[in-house]
C-alpha atoms as a PDB file:
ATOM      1  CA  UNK A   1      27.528  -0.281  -8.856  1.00  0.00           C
ATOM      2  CA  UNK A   2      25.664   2.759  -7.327  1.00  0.00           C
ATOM      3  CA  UNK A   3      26.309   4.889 -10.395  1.00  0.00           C
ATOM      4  CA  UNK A   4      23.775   3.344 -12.419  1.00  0.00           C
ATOM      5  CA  UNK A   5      20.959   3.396  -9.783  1.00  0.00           C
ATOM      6  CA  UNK A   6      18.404   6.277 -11.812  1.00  0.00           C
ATOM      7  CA  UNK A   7      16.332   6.299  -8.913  1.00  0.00           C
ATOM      8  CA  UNK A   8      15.445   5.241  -5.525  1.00  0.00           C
ATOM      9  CA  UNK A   9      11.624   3.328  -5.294  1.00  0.00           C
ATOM     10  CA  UNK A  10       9.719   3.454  -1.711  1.00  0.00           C
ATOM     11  CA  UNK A  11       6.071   2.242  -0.751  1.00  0.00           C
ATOM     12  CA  UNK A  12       4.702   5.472   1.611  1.00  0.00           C
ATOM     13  CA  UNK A  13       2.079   3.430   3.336  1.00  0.00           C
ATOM     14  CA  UNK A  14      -0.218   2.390   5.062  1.00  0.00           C
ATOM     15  CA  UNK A  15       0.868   0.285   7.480  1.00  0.00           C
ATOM     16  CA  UNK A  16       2.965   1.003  10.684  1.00  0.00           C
ATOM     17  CA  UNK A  17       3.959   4.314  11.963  1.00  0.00           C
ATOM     18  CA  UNK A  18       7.303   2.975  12.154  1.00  0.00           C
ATOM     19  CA  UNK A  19       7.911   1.390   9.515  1.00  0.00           C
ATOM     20  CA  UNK A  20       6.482   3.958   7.144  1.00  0.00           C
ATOM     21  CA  UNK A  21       8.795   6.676   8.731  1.00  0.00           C
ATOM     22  CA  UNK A  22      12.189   4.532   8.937  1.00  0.00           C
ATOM     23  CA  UNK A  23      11.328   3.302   5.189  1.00  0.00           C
ATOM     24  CA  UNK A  24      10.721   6.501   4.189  1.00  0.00           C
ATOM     25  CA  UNK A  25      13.848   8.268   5.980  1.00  0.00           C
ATOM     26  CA  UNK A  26      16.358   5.270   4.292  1.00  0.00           C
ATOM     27  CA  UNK A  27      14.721   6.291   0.898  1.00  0.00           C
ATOM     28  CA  UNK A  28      15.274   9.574   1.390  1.00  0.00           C
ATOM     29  CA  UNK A  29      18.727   9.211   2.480  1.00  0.00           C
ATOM     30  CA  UNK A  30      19.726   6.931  -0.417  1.00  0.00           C
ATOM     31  CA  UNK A  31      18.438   9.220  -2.868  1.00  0.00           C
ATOM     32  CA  UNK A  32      19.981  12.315  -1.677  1.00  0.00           C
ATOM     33  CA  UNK A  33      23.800  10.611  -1.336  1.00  0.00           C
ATOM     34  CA  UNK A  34      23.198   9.441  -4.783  1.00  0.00           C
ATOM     35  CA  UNK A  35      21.769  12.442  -6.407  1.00  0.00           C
ATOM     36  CA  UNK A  36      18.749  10.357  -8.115  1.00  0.00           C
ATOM     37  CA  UNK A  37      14.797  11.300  -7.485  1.00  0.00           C
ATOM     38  CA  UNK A  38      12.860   9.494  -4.490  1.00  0.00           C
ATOM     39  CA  UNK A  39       9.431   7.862  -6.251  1.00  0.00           C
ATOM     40  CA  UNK A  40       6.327   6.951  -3.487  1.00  0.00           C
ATOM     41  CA  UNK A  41       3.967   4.161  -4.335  1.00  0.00           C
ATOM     42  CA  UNK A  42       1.763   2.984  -2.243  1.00  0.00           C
ATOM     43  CA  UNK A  43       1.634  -0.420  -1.143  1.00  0.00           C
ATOM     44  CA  UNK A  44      -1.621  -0.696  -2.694  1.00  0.00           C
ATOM     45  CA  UNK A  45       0.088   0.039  -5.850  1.00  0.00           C
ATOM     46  CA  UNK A  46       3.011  -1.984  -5.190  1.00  0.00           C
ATOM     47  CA  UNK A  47       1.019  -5.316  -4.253  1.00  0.00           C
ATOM     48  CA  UNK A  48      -1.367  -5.128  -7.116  1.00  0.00           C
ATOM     49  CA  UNK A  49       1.555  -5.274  -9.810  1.00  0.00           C
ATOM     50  CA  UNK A  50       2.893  -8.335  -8.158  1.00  0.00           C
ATOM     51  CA  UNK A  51      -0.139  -9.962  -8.768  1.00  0.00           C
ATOM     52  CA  UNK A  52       0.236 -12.003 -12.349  1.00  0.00           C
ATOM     53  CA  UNK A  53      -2.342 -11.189 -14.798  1.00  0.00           C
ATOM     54  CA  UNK A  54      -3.344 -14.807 -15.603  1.00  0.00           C
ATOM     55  CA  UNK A  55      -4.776 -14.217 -11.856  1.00  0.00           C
ATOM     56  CA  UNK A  56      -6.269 -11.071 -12.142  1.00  0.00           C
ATOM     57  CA  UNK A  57     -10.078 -11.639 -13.099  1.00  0.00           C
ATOM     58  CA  UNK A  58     -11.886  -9.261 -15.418  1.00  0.00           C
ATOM     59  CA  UNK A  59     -13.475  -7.728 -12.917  1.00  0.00           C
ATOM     60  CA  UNK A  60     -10.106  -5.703 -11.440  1.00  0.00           C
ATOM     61  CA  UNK A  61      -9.207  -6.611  -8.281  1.00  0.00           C
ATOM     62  CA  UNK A  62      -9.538  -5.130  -4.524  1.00  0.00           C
ATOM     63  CA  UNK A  63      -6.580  -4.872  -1.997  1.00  0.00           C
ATOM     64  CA  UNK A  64      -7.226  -5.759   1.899  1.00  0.00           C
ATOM     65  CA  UNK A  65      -4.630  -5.108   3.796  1.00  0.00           C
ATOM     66  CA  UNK A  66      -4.942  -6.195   7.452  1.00  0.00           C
ATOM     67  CA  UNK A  67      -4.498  -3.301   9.595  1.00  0.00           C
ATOM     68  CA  UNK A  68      -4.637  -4.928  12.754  1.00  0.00           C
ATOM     69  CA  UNK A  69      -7.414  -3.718  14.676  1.00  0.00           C
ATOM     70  CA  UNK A  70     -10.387  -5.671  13.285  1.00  0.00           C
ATOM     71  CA  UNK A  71     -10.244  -3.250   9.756  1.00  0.00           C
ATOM     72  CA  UNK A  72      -8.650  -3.231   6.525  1.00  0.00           C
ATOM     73  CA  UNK A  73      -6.799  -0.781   4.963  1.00  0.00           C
ATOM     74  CA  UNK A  74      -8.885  -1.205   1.195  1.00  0.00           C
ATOM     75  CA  UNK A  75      -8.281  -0.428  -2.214  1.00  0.00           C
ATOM     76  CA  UNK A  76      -9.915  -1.033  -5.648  1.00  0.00           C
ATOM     77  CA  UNK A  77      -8.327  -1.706  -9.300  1.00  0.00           C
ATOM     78  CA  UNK A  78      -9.701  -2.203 -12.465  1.00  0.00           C
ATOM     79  CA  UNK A  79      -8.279  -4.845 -14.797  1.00  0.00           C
ATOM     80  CA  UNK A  80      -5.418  -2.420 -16.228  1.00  0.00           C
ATOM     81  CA  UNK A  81      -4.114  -1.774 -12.242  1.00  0.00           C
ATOM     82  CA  UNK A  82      -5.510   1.838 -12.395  1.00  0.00           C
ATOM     83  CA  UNK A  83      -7.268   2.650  -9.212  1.00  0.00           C
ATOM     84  CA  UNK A  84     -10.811   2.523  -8.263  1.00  0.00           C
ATOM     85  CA  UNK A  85     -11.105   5.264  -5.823  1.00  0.00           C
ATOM     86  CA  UNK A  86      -8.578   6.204  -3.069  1.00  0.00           C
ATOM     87  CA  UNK A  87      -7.601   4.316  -0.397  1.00  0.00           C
ATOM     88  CA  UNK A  88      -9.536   4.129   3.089  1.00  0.00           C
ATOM     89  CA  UNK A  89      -9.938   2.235   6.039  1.00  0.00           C
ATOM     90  CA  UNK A  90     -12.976   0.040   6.614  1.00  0.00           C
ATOM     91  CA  UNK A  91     -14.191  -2.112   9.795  1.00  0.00           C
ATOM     92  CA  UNK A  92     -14.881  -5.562   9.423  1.00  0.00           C
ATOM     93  CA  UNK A  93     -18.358  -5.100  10.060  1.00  0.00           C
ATOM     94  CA  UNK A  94     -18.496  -2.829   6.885  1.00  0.00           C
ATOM     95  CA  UNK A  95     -16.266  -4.909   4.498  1.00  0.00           C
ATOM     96  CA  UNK A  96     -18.599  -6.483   2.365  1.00  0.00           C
ATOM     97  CA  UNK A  97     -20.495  -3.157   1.631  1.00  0.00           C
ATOM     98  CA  UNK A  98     -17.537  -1.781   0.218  1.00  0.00           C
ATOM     99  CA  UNK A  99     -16.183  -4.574  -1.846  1.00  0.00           C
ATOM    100  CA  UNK A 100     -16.908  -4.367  -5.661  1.00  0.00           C
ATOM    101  CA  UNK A 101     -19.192  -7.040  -6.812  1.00  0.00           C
ATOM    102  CA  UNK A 102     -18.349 -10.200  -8.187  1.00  0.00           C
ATOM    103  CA  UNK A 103     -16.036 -11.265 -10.602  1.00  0.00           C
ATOM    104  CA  UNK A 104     -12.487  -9.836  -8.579  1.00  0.00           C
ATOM    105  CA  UNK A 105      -9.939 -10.607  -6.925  1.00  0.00           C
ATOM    106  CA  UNK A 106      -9.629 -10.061  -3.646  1.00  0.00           C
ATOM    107  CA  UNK A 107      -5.518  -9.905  -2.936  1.00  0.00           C
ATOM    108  CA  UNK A 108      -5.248  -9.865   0.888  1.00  0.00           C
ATOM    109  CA  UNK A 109      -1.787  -8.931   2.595  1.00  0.00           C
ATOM    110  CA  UNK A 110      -2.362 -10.631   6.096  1.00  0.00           C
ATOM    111  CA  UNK A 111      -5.019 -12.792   6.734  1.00  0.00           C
ATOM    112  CA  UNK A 112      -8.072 -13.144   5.099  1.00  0.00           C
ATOM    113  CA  UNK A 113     -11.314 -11.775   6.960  1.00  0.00           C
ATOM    114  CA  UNK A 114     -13.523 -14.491   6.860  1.00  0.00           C
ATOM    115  CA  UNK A 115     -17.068 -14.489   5.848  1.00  0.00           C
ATOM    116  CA  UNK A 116     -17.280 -10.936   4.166  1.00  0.00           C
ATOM    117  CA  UNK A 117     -15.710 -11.998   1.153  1.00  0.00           C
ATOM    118  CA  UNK A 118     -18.480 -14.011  -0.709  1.00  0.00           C
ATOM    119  CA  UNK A 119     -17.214 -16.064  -4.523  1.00  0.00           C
ATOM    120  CA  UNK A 120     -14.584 -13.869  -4.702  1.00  0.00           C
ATOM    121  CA  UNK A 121     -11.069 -15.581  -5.663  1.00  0.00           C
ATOM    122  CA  UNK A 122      -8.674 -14.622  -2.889  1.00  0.00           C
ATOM    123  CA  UNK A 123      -4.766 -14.877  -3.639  1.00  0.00           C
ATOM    124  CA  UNK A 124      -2.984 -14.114  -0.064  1.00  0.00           C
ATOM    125  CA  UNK A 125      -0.010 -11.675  -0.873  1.00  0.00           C
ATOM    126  CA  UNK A 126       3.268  -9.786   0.495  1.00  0.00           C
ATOM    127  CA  UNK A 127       4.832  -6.331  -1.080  1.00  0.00           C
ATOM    128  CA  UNK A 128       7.550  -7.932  -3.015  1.00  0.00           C
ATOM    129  CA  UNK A 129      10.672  -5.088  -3.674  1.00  0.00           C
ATOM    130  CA  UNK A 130      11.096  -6.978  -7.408  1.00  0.00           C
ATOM    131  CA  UNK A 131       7.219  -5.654  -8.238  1.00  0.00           C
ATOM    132  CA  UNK A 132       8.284  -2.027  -6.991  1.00  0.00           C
ATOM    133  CA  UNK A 133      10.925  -2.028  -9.223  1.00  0.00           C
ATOM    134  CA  UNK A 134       9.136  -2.933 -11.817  1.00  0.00           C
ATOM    135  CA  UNK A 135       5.931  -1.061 -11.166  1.00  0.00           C
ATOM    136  CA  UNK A 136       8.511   1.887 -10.563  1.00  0.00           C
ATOM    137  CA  UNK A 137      10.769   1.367 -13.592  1.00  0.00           C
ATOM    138  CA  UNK A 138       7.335   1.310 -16.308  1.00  0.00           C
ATOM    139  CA  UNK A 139       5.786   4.167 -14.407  1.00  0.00           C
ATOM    140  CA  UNK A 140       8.698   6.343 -15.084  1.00  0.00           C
ATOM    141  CA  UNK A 141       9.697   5.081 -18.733  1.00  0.00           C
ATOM    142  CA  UNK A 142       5.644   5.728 -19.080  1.00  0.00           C
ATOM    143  CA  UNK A 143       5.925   9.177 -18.052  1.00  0.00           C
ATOM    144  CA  UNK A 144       3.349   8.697 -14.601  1.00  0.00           C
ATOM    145  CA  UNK A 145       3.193  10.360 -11.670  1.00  0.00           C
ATOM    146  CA  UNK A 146       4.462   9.332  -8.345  1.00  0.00           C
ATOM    147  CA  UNK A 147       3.048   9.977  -5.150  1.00  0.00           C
ATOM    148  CA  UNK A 148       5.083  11.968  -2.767  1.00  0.00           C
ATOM    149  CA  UNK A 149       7.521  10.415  -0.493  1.00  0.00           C
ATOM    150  CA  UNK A 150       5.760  11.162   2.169  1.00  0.00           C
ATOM    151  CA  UNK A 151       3.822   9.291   4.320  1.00  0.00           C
ATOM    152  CA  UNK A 152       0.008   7.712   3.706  1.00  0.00           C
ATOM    153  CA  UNK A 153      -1.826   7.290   7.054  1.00  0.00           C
ATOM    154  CA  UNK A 154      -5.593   6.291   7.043  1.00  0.00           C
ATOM    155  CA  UNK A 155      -6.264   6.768  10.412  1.00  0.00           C
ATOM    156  CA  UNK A 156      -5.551   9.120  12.927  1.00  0.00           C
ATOM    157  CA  UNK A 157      -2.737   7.685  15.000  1.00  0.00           C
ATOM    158  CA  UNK A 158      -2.979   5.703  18.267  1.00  0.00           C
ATOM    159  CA  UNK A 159      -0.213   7.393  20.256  1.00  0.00           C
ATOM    160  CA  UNK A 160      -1.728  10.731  22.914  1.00  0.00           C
ATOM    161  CA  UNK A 161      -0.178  13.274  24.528  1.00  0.00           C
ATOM    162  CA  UNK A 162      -0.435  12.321  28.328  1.00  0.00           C
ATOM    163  CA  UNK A 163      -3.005  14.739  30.499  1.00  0.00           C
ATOM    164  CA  UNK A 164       0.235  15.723  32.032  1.00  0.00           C
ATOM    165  CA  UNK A 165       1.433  17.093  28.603  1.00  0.00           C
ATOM    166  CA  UNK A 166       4.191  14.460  28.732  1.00  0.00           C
ATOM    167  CA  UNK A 167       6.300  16.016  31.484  1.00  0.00           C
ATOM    168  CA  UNK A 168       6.779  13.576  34.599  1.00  0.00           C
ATOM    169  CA  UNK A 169       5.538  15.265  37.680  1.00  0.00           C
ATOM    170  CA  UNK A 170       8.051  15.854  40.854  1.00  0.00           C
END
């Protein structure tokens, strides 16, 4: 039942205006009719735990995620999951520069870009709710810090005001 749920687990972004906002908003809402705290991860996060550790090479491992407009949304681990760096957004043309050297893993969420990667192992990957929870569940018994649940955008968004200022002319 609903009275054991301790707290409410949401990925913040990147990835689609949308779908960060509507995520975010359900998250929100959950936690506040239950009473329970509202932890952000980011997908980064969230996809790198669901990677087994048999996988994971000794080098760490990098997250692509495809953003959709010839760039990745990029993010760097080191073999224990803690982060290399924060998270940007790279062009294609610039992937490779930005990759840590061989041995790691690259974990792509979409398709891999191909040609940039070099040796690297690639395991293709999806955020998975079960490695949330679980990434969630030994971050708080650990003590960690969340992000906030709020969203992560990378870049600026694609959406502009009309010259018209949005109001329809008569």
């Amino acid at each position: 039942g609903w009275s054991v749920v301790a707290a409410v687990a949401v990925t913040v972004g990147p990835g689609s205006f949308t779908g960060i906002r509507v995520g975010l908003a359900a998250a929100r809402g959950r936690g506040l009719a239950l009473g329970v705290p509202v932890l952000g991860e980011t997908i980064f996060e969230a996809v790198a735990w669901g990677v087994p550790a048999l996988v994971r090479d000794a080098g760490g491992l990098v997250v692509l995620i495809d953003s959709g407009r010839g760039s990745r949304f990029v993010q760097g681990f080191d073999p224990t999951l803690r982060p290399r760096g924060a998270p940007m957004s790279v062009e294609l043309a610039r992937l490779s520069s930005v990759l840590p050297p061989p041995p790691c893993t690259v974990v792509a969420v979409g398709a891999p870009p191909v040609g940039c990667l070099g040796t690297r192992p690639i395991v293709v990957a999806a955020p998975d709710a079960a490695a949330l929870a679980e990434l969630a569940a030994a971050r708080r018994a650990a003590g960690g810090d969340f992000v906030p649940a709020t969203p992560l955008y990378l870049r600026p968004p694609d959406a502009a005001v009309p010259p018209a200022g949005g109001r329809i002319r008569a």
